[in-house]
Protein backbone atom coordinates (compact mmCIF):
# COMPACT_ATOMS: atom_id res chain seq x y z
CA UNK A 1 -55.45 -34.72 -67.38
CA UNK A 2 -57.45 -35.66 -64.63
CA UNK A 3 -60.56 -33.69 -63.24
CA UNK A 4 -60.72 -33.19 -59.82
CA UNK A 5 -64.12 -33.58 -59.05
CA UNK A 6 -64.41 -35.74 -56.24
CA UNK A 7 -62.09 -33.28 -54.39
CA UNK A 8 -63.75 -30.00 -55.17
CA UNK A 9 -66.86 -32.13 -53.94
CA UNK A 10 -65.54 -33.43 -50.89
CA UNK A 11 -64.43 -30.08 -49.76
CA UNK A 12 -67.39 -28.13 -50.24
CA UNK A 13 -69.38 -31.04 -48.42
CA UNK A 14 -71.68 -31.64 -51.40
CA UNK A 15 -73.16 -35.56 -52.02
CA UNK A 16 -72.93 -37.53 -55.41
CA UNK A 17 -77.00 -37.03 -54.98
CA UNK A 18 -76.93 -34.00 -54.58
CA UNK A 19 -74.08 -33.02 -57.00
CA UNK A 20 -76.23 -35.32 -59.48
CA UNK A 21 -79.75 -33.48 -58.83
CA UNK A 22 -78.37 -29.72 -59.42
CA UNK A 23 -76.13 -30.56 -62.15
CA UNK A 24 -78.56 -32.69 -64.02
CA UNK A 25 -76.32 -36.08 -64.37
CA UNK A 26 -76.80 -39.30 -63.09
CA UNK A 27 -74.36 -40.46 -59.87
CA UNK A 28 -72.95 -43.10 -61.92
CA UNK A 29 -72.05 -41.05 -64.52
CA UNK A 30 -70.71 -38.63 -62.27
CA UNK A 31 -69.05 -41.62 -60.16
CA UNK A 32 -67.65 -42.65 -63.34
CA UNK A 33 -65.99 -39.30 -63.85
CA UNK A 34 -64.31 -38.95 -60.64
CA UNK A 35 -62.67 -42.33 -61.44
CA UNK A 36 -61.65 -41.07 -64.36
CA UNK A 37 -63.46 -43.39 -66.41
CA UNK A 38 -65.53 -41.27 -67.89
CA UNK A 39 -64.08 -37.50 -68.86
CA UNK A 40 -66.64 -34.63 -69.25
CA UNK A 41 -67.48 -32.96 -72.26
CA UNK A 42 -67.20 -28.74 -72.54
CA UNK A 43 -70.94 -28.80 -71.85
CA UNK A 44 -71.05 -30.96 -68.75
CA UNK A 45 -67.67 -29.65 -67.16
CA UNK A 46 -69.41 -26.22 -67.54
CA UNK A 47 -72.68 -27.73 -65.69
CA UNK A 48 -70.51 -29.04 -62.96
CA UNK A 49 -68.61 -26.27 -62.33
CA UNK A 50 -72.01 -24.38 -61.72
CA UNK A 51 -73.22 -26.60 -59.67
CA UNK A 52 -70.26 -26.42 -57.47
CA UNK A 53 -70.01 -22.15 -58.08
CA UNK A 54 -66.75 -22.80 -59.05
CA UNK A 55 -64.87 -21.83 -62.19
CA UNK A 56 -64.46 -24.17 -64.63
CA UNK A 57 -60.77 -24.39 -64.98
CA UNK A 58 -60.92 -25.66 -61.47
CA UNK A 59 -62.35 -28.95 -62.07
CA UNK A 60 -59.11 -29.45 -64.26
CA UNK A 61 -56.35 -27.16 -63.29
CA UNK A 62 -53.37 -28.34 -61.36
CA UNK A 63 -51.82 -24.87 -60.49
CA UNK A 64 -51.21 -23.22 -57.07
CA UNK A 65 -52.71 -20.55 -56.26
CA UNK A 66 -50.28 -18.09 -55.71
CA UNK A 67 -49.69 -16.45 -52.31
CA UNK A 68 -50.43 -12.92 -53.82
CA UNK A 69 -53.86 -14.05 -55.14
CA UNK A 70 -56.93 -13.50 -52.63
CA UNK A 71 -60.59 -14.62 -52.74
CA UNK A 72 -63.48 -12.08 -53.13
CA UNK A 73 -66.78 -12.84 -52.91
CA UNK A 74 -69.31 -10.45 -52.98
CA UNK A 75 -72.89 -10.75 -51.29
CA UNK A 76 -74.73 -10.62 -54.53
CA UNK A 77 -72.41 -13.52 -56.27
CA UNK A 78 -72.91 -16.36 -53.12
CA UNK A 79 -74.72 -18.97 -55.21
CA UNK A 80 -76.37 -21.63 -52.98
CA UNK A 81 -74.98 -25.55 -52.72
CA UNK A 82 -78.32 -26.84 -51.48
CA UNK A 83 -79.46 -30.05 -53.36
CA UNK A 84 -83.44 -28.59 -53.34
CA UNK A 85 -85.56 -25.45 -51.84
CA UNK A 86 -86.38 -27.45 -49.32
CA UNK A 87 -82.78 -28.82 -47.50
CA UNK A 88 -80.99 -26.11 -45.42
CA UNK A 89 -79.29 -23.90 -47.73
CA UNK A 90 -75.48 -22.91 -47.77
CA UNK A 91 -73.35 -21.09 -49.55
CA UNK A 92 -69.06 -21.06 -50.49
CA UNK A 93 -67.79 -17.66 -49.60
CA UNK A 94 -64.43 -18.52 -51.25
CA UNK A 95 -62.92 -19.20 -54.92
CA UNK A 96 -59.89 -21.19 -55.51
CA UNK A 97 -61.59 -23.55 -52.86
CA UNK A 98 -59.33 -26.51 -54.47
CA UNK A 99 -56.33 -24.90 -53.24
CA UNK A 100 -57.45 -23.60 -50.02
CA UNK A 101 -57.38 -25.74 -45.93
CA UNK A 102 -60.07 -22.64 -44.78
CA UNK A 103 -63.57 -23.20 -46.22
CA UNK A 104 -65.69 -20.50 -45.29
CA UNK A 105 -69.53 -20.91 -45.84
CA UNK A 106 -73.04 -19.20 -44.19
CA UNK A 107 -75.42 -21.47 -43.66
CA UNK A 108 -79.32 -21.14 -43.25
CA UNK A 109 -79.79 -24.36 -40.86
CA UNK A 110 -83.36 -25.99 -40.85
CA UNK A 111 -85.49 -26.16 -38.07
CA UNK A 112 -85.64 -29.96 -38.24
CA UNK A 113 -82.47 -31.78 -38.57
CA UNK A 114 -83.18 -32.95 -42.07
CA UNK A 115 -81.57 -36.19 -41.73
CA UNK A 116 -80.56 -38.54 -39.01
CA UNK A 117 -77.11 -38.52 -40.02
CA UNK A 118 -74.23 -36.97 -38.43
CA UNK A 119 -71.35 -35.00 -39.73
CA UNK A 120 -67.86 -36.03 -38.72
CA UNK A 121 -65.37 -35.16 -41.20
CA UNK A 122 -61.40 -34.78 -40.91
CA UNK A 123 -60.05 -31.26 -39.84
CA UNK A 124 -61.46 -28.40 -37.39
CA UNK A 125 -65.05 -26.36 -37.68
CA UNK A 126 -65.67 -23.04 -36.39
CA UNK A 127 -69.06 -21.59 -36.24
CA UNK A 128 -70.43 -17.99 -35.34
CA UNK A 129 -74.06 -17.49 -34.87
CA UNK A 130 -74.22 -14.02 -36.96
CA UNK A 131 -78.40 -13.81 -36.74
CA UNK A 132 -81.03 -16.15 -34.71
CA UNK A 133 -80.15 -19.25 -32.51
CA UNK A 134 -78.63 -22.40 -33.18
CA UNK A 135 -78.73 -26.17 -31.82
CA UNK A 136 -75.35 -27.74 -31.93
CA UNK A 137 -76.20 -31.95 -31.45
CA UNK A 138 -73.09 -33.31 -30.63
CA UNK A 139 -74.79 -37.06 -30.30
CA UNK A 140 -74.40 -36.96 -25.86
CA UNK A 141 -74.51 -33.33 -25.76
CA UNK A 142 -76.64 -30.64 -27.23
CA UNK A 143 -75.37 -27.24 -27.33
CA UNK A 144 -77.36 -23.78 -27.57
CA UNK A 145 -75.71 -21.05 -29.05
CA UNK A 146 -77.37 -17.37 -29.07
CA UNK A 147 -76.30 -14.77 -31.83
CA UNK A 148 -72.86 -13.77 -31.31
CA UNK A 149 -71.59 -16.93 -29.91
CA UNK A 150 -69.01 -18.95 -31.50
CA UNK A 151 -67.87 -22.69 -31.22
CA UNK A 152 -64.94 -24.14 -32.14
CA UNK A 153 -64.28 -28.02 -32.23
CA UNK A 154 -62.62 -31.24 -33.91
CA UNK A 155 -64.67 -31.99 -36.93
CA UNK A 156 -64.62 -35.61 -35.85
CA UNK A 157 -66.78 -35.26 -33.27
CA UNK A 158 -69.77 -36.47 -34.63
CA UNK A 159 -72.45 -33.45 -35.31
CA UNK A 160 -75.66 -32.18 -36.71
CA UNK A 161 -76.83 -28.48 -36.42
CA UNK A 162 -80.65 -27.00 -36.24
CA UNK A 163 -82.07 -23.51 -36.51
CA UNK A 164 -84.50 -22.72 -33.22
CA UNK A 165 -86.54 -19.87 -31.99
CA UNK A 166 -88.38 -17.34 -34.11
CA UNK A 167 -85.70 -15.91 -36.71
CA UNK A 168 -84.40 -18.35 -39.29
CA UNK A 169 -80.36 -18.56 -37.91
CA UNK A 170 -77.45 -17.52 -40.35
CA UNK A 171 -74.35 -19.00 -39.45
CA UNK A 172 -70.60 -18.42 -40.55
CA UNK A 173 -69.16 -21.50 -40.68
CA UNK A 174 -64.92 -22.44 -41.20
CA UNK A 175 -63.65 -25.83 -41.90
CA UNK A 176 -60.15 -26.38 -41.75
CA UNK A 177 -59.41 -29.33 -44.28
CA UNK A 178 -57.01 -30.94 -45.56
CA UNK A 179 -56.28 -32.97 -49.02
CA UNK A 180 -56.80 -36.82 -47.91
């Protein structure tokens, strides 16, 4: 039985580093794992799976979900994905996320973008500025949105987002993705 680690990880957008830092593990050992080199024990399955706020049969379970099942999660049970206090924080607002193409998250952006890097990923991103304002950085083009806007684009268009003005921004973010 294989885990499915790197999956779970790539969906939810979280880095070996940072999937090493809140779980504890190193990145080789966790490297190791999603080469399935190395398989977890009880103890460090259950640490992953918290650091991904998923459950734990979903690092190993091969099973659809089935089309009657939904996804509730409620306010109080969003558990943050951020590697540290200090990196903008974000949260899964969906179980079952191995199974799912629609990611939904809300995201606290930083005022800074925190690294130079920018996103581009396979599949489709919608955003909807639900408190504050946002800078979209789409490398030529920078794009203000105001509470109540949304945007809508390829997810391989290069991208980096930023929190502006007075009122730290909460955003609703959708990706559309697809098992590579």
């Amino acid at each position: 039985m294989s885990i499915r680690l790197k999956l779970l990880r790539k969906k939810l957008g979280v880095t070996l580093e940072a999937l090493a830092e809140k779980s504890g593990m190193t990145k080789s050992y966790l490297s190791k794992v999603e080469r399935g080199l190395n398989t977890p024990s009880i103890a460090a399955a259950l640490k992953l799976a918290k650091a991904l706020n998923v459950k734990v049969e979903e690092l190993f379970s091969e099973d659809s979900v089935s089309l009657d099942s939904y996804s509730l999660v409620r306010s109080h049970e969003r558990q943050s994905l951020a590697a540290n206090d200090q990196s903008p924080g974000y949260a899964v607002l969906a179980h079952q996320v191995s199974e799912r193409n629609l990611l939904p998250f809300i995201i606290y952006p930083a005022k800074e973008f925190t690294d130079k890097t920018f996103k581009e990923h396979v599949g489709e991103e919608f955003l909807f500025v639900h408190e504050g304002q946002v800078e979209v950085d789409f490398m030529n083009e920078k794009v203000l949105l105001e509470r109540g806007d949304a945007l809508h684009f390829n997810a391989q268009k290069p991208h980096r987002i930023r929190s502006v003005g007075e009122v730290q921004a909460q955003l609703l973010v959708v990706v559309h993705s697809t098992e590579e």
